[in-house]
PDB file of N, CA and C in Angstrom:
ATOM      1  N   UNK A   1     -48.075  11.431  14.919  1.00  0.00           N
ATOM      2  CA  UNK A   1     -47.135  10.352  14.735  1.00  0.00           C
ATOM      3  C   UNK A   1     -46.719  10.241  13.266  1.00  0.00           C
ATOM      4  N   UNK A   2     -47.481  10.145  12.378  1.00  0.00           N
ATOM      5  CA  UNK A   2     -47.495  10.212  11.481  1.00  0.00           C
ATOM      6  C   UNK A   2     -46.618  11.231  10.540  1.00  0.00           C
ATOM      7  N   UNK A   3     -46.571  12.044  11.006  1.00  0.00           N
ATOM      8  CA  UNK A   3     -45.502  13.761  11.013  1.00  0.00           C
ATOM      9  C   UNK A   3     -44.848  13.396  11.478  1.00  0.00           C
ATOM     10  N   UNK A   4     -44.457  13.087  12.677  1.00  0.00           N
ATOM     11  CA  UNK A   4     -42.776  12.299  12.782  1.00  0.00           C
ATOM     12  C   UNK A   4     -42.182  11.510  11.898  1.00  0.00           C
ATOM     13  N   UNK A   5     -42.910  10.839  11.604  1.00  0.00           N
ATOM     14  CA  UNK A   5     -42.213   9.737  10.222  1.00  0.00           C
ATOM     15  C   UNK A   5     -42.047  10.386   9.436  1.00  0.00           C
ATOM     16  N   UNK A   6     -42.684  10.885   8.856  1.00  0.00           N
ATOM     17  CA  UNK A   6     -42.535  12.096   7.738  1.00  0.00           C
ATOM     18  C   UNK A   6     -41.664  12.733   7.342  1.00  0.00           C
ATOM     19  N   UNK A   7     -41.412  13.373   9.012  1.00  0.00           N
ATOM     20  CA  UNK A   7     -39.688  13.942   8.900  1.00  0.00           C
ATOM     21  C   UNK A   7     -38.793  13.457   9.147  1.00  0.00           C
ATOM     22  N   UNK A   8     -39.016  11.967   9.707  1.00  0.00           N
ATOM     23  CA  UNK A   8     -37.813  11.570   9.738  1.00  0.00           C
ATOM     24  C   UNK A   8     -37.398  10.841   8.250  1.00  0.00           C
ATOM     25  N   UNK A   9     -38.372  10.405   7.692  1.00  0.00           N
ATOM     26  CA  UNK A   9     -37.892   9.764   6.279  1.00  0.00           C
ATOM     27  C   UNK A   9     -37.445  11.109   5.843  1.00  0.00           C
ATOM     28  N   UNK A  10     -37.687  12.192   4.837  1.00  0.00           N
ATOM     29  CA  UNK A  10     -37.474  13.119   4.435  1.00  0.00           C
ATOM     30  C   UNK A  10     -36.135  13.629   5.022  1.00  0.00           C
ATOM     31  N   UNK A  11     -35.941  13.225   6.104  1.00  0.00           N
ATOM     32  CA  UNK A  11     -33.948  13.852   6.733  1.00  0.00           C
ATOM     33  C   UNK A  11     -33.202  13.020   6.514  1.00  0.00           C
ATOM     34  N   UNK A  12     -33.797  11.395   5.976  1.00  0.00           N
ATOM     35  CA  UNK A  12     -32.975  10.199   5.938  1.00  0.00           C
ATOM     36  C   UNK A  12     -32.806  10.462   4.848  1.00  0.00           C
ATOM     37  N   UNK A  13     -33.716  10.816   3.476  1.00  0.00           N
ATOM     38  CA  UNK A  13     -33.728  11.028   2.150  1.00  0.00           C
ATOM     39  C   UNK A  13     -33.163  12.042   1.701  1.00  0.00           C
ATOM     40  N   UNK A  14     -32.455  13.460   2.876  1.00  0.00           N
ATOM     41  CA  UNK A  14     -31.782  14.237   2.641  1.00  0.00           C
ATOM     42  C   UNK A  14     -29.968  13.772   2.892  1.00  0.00           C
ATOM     43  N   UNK A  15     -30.146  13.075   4.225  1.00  0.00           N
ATOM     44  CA  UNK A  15     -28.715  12.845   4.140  1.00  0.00           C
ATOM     45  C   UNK A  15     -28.168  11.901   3.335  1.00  0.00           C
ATOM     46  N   UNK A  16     -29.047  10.815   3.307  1.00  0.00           N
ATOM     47  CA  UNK A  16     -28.706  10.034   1.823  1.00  0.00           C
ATOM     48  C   UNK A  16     -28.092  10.401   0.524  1.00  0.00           C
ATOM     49  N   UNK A  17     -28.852  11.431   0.238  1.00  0.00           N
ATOM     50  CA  UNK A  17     -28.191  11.851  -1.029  1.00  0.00           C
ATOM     51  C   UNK A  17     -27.088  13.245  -0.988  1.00  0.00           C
ATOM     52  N   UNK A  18     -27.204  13.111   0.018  1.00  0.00           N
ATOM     53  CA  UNK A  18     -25.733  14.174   0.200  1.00  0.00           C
ATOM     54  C   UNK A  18     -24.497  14.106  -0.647  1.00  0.00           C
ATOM     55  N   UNK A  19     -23.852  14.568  -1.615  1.00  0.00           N
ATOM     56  CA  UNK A  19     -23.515  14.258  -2.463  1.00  0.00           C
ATOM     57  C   UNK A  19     -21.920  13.153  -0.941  1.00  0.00           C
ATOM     58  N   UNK A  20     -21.420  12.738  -1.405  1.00  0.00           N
ATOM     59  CA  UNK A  20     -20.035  12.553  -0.850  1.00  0.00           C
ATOM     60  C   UNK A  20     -18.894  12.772  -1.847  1.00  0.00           C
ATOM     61  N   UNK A  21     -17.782  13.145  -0.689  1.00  0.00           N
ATOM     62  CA  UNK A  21     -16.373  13.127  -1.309  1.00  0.00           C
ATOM     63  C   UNK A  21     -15.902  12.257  -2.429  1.00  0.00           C
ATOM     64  N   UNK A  22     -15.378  12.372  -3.020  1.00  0.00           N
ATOM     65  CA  UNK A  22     -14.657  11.262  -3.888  1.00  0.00           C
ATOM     66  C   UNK A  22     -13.393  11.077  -3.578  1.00  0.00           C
ATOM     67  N   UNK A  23     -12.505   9.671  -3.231  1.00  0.00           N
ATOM     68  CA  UNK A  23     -11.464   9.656  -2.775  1.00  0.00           C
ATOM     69  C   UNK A  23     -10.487   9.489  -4.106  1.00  0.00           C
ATOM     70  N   UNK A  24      -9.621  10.194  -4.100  1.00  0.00           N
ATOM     71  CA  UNK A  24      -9.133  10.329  -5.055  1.00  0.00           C
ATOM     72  C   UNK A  24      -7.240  10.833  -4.751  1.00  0.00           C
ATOM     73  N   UNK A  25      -6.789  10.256  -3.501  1.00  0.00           N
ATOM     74  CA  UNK A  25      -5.369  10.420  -2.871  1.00  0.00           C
ATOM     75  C   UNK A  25      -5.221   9.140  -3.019  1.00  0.00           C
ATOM     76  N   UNK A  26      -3.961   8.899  -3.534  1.00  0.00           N
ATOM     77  CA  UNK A  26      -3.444   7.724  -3.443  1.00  0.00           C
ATOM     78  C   UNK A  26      -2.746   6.971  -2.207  1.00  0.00           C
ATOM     79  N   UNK A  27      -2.628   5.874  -1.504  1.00  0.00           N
ATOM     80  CA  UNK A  27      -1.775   5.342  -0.788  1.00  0.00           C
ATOM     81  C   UNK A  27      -0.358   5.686  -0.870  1.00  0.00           C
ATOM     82  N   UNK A  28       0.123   5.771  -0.036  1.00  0.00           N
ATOM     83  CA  UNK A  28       1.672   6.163   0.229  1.00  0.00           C
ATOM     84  C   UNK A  28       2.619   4.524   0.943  1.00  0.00           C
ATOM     85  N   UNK A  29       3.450   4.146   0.154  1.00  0.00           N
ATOM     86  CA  UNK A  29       4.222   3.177   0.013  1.00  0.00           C
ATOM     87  C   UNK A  29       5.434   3.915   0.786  1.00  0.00           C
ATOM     88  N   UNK A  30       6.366   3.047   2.227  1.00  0.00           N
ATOM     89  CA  UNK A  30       7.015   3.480   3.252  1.00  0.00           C
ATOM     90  C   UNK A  30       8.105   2.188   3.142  1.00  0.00           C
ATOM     91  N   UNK A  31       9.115   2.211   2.670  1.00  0.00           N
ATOM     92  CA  UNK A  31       9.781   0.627   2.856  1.00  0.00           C
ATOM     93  C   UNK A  31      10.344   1.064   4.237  1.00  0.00           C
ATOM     94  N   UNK A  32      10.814  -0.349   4.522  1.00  0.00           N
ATOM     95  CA  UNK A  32      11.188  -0.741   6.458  1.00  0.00           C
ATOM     96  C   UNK A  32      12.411  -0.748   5.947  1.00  0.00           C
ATOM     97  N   UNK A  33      13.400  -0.965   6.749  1.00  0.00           N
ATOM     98  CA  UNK A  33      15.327  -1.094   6.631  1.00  0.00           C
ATOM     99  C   UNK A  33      15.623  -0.414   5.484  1.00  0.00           C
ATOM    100  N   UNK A  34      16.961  -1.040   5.591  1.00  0.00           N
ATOM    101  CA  UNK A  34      18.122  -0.261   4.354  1.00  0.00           C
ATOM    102  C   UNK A  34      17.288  -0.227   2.954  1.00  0.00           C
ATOM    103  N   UNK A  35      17.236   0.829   2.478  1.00  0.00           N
ATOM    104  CA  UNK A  35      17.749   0.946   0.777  1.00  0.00           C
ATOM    105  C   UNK A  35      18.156   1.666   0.338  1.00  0.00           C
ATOM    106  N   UNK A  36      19.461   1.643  -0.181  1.00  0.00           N
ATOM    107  CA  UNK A  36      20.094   0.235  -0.978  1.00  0.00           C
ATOM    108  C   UNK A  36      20.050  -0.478   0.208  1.00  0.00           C
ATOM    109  N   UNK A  37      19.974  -2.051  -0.240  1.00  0.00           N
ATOM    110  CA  UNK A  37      20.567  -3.259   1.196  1.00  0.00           C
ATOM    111  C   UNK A  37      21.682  -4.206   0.128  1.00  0.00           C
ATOM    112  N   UNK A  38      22.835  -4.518   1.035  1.00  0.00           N
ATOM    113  CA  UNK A  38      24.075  -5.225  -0.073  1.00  0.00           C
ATOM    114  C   UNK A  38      24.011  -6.595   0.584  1.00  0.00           C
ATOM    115  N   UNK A  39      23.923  -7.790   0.332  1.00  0.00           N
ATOM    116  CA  UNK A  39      23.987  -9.200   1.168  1.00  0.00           C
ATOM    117  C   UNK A  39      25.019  -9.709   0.490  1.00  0.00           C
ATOM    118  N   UNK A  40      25.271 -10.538   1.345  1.00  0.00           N
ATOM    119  CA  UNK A  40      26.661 -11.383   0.655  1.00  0.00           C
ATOM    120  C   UNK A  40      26.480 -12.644  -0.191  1.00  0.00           C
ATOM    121  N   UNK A  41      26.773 -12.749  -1.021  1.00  0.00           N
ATOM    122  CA  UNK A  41      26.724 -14.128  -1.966  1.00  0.00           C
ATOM    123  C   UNK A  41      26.665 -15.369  -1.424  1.00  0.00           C
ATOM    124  N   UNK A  42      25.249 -15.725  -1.436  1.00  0.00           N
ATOM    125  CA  UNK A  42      25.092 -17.196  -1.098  1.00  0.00           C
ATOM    126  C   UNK A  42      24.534 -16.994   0.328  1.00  0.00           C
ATOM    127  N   UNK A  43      23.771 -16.081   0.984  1.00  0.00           N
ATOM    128  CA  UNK A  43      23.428 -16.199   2.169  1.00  0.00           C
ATOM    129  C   UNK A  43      21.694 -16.317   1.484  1.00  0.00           C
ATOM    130  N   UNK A  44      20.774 -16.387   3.197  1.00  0.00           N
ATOM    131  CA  UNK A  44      19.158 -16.196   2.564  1.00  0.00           C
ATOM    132  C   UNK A  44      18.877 -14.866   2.647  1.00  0.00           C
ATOM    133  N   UNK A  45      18.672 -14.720   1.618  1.00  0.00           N
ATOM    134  CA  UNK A  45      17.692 -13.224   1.330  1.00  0.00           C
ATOM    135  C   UNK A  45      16.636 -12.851   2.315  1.00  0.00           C
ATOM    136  N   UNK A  46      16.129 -12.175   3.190  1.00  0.00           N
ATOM    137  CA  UNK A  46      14.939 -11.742   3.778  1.00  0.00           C
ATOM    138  C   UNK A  46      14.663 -10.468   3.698  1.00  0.00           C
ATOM    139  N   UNK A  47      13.340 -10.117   2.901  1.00  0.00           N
ATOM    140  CA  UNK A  47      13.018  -8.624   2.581  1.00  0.00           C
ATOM    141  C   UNK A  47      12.358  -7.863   4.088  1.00  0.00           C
ATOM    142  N   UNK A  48      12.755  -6.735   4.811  1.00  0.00           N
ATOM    143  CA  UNK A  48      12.021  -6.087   5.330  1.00  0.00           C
ATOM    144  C   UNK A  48      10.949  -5.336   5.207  1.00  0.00           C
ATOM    145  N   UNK A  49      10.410  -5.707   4.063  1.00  0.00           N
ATOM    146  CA  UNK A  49       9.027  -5.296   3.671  1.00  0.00           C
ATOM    147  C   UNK A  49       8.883  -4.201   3.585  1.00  0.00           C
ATOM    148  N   UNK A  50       7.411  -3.195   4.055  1.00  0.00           N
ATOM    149  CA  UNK A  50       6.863  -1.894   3.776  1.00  0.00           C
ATOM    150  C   UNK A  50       5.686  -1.791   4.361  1.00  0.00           C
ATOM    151  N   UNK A  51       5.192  -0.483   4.712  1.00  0.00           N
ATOM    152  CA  UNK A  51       3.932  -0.604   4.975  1.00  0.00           C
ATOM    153  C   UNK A  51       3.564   0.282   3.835  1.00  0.00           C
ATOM    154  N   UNK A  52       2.167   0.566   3.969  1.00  0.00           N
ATOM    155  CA  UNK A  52       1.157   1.560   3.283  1.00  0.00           C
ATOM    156  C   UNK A  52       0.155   1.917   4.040  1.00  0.00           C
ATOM    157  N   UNK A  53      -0.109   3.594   3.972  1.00  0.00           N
ATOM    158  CA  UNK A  53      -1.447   4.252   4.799  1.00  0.00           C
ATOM    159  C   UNK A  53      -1.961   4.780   3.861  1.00  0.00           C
ATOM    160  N   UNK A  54      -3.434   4.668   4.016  1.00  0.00           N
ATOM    161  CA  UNK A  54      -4.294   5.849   2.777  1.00  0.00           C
ATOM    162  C   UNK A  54      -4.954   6.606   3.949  1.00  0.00           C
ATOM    163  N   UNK A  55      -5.144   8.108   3.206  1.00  0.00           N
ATOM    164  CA  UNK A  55      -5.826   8.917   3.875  1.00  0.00           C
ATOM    165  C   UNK A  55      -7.483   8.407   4.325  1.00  0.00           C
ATOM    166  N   UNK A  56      -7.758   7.317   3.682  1.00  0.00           N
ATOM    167  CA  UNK A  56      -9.493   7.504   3.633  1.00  0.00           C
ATOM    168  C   UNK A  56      -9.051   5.983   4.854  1.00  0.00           C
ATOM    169  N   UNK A  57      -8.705   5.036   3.866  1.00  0.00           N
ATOM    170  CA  UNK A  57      -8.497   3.740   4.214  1.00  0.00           C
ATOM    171  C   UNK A  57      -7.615   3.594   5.848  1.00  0.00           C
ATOM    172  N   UNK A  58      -7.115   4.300   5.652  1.00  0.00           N
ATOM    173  CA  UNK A  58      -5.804   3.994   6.840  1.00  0.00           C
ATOM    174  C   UNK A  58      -4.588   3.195   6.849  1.00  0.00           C
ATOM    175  N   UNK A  59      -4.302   2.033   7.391  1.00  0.00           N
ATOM    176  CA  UNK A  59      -3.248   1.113   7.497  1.00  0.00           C
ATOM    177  C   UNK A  59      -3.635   0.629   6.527  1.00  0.00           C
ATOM    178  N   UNK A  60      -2.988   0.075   4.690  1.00  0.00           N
ATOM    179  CA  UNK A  60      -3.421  -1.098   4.149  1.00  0.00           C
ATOM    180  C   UNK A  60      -2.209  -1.904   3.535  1.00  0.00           C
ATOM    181  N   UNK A  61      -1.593  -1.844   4.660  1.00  0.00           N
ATOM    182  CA  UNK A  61       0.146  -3.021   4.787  1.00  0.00           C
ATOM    183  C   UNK A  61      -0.390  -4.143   3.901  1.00  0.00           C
ATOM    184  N   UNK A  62      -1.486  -4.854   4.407  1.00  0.00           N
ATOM    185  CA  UNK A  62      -1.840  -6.009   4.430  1.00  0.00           C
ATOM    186  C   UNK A  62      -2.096  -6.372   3.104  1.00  0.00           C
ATOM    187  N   UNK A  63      -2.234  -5.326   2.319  1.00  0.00           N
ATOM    188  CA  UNK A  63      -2.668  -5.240   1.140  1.00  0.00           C
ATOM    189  C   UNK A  63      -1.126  -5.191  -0.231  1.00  0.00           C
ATOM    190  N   UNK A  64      -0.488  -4.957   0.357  1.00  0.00           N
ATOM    191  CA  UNK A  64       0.663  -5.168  -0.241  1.00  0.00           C
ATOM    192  C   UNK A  64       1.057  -5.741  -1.003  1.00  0.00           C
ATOM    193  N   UNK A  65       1.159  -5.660  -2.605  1.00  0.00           N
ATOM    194  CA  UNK A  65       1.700  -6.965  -3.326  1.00  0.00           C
ATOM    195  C   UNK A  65       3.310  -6.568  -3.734  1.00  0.00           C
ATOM    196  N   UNK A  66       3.818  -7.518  -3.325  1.00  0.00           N
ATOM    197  CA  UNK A  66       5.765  -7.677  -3.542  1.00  0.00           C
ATOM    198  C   UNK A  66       6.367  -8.047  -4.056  1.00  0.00           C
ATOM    199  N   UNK A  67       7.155  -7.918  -5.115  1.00  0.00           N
ATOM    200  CA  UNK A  67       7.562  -8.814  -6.096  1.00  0.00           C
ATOM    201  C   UNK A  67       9.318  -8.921  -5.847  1.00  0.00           C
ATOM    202  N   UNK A  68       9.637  -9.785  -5.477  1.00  0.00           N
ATOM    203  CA  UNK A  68      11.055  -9.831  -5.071  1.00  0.00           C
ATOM    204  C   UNK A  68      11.630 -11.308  -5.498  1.00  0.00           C
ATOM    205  N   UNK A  69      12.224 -10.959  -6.629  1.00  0.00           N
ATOM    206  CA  UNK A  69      12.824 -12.128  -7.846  1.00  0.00           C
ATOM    207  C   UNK A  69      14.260 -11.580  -7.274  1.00  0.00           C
ATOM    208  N   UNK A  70      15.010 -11.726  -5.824  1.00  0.00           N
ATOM    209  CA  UNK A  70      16.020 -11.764  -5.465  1.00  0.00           C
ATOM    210  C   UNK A  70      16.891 -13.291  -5.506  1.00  0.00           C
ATOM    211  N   UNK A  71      18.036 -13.509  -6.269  1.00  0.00           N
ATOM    212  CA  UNK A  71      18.052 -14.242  -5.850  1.00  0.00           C
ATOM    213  C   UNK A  71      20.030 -14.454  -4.930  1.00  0.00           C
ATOM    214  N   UNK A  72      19.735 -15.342  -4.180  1.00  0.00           N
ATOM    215  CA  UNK A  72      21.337 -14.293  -3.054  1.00  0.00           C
ATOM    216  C   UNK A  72      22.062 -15.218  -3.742  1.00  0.00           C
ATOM    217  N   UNK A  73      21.574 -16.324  -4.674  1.00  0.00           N
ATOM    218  CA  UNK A  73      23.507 -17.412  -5.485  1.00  0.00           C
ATOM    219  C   UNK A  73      23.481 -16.660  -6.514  1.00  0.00           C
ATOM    220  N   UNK A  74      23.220 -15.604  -6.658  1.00  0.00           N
ATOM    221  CA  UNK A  74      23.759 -15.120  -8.041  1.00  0.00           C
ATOM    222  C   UNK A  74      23.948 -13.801  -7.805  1.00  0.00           C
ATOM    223  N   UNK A  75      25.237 -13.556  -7.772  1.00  0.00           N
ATOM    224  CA  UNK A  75      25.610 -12.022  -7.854  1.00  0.00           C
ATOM    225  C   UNK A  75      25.097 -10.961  -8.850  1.00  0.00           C
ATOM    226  N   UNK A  76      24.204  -9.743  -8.095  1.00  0.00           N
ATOM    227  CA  UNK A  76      24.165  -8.781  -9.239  1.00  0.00           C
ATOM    228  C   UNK A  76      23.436  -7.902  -8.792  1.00  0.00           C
ATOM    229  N   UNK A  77      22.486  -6.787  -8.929  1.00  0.00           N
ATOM    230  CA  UNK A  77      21.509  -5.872  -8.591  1.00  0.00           C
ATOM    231  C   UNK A  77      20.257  -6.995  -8.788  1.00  0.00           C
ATOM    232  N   UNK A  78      19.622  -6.584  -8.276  1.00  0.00           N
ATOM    233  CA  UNK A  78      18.182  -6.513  -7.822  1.00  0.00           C
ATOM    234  C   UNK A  78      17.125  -5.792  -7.402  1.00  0.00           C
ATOM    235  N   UNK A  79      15.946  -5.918  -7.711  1.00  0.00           N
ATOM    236  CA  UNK A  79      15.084  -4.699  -6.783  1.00  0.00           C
ATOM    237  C   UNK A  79      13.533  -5.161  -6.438  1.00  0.00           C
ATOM    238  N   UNK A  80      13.237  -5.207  -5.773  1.00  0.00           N
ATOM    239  CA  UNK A  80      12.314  -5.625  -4.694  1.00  0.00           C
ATOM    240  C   UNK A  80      11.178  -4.379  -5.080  1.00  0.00           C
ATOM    241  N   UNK A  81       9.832  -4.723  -5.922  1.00  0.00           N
ATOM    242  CA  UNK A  81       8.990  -3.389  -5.887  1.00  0.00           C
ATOM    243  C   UNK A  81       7.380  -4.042  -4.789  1.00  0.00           C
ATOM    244  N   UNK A  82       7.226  -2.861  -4.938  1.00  0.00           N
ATOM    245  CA  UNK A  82       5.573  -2.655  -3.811  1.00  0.00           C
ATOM    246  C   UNK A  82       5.014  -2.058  -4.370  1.00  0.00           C
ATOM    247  N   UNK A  83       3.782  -2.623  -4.036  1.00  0.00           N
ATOM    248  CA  UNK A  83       2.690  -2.060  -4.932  1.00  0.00           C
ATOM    249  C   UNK A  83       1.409  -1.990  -4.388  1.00  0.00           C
ATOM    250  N   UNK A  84       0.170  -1.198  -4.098  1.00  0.00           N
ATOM    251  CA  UNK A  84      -0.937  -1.530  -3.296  1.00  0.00           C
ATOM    252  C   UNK A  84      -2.402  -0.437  -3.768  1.00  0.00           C
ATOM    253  N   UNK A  85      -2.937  -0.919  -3.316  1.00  0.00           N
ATOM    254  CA  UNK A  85      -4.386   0.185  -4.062  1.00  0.00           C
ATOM    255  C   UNK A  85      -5.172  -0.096  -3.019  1.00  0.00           C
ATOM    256  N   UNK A  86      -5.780   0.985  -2.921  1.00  0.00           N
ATOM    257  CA  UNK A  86      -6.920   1.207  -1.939  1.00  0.00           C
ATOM    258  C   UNK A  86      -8.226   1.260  -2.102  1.00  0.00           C
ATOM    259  N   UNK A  87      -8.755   1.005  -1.612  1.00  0.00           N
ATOM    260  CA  UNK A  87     -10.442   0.361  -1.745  1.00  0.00           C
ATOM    261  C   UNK A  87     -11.457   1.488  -3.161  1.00  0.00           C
ATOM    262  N   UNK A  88     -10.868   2.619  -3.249  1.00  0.00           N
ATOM    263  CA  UNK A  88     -11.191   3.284  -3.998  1.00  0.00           C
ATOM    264  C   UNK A  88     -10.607   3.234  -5.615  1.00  0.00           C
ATOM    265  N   UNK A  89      -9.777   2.387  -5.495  1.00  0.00           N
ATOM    266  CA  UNK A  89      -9.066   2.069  -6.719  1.00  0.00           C
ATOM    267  C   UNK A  89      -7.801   2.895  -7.492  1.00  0.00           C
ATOM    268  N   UNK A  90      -7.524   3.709  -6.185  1.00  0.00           N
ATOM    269  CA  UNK A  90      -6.201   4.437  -6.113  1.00  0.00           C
ATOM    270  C   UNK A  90      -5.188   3.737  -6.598  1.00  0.00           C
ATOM    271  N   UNK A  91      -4.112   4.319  -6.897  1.00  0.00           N
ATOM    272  CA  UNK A  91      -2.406   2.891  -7.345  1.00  0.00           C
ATOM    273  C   UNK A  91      -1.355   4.043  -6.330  1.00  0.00           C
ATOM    274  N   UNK A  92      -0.976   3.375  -5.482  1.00  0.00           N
ATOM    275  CA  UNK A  92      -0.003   3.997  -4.734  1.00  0.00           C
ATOM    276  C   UNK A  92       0.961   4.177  -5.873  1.00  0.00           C
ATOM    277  N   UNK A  93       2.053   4.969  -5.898  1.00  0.00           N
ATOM    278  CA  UNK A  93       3.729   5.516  -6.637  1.00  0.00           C
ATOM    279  C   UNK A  93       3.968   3.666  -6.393  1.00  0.00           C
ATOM    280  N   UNK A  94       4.418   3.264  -7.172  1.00  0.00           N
ATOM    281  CA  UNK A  94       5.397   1.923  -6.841  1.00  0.00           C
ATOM    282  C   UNK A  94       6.536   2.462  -6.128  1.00  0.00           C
ATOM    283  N   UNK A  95       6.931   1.620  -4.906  1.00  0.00           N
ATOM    284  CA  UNK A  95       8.224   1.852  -4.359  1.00  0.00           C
ATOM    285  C   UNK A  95       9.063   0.370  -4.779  1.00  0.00           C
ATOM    286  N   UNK A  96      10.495   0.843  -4.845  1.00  0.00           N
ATOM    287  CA  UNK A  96      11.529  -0.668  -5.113  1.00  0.00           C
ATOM    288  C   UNK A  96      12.356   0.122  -4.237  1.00  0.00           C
ATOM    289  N   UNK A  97      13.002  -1.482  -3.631  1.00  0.00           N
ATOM    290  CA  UNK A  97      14.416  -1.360  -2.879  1.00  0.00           C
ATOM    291  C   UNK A  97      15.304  -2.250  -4.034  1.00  0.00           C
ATOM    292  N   UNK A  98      17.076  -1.476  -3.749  1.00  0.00           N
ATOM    293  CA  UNK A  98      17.506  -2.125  -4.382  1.00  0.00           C
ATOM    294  C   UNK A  98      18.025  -3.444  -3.677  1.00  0.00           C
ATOM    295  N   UNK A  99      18.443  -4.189  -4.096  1.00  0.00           N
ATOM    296  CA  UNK A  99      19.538  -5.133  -3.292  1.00  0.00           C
ATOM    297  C   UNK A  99      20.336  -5.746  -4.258  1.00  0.00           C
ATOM    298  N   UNK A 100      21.657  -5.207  -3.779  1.00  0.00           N
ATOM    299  CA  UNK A 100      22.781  -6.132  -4.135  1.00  0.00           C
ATOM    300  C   UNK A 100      23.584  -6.946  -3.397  1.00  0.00           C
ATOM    301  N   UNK A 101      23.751  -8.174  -4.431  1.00  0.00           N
ATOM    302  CA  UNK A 101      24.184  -9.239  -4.301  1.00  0.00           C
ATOM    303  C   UNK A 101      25.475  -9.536  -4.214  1.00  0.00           C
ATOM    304  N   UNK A 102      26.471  -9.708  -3.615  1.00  0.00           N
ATOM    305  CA  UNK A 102      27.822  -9.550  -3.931  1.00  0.00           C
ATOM    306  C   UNK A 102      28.759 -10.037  -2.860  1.00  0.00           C
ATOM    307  N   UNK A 103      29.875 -10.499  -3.579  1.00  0.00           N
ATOM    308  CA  UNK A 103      30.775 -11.145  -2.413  1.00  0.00           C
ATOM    309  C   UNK A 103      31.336 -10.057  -1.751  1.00  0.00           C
ATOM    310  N   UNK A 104      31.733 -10.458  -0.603  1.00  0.00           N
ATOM    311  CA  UNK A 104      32.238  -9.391   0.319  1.00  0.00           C
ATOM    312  C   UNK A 104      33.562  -9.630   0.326  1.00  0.00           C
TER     313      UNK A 104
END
C-alpha cells in the first residue's frame, strides 16, 4: 500500500512540474456592422460593438473595453476603439470604427 502512494505522489510531483506552455497570442478584436458607419446629424448613436476570441481563453467579448466619445449633434469624424486582454496579459491590436456624423 504504501508503494502505491509512493507512486502515486511521485507521478503527481512529475506532472506538476511539467514545465507548461506560455500563452503568449494575443486576442483578436472582430467589430460587428459597417465600418466606416455615416449617421445623420442629430439622430442616437448606437455602436454595434465587437467581439474578441483568444486562442487559450476563448470568447472574451465580455471583456471588452470601448471608448466611443461619438457624439451624433455635432457633425464630424469619429472613431469608436476596442480594446481587451486576456487572462495572460496579452493586449489584443486595438480595433476603431470610424463614424461619421453628417447631414444627409
Amino acid at each position: 500500500m504504501k508503494r502505491i502512494i509512493f507512486i502515486c505522489f511521485i507521478a503527481f510531483i512529475a506532472f506538476s512540474c511539467k514545465k507548461k506552455e506560455t500563452d503568449t497570442a494575443p486576442p483578436v478584436i472582430t467589430i460587428i456592422g459597417n465600418n466606416p458607419e455615416n449617421i445623420q446629424l442629430g439622430t442616437t448613436y448606437v455602436d454595434a460593438g465587437a467581439t474578441a476570441f483568444d486562442e487559450v481563453d476563448g470568447d472574451i467579448s465580455s471583456s471588452i473595453v470601448v471608448s466611443n466619445f461619438v457624439d451624433a449633434n455635432i457633425e464630424g469624424l469619429y472613431y469608436v476603439k476596442y480594446n481587451v486582454t486576456d487572462n495572460a496579459g496579452n493586449k489584443a491590436q486595438e480595433v476603431r470604427r470610424t463614424v461619421q456624423v453628417m447631414q444627409f
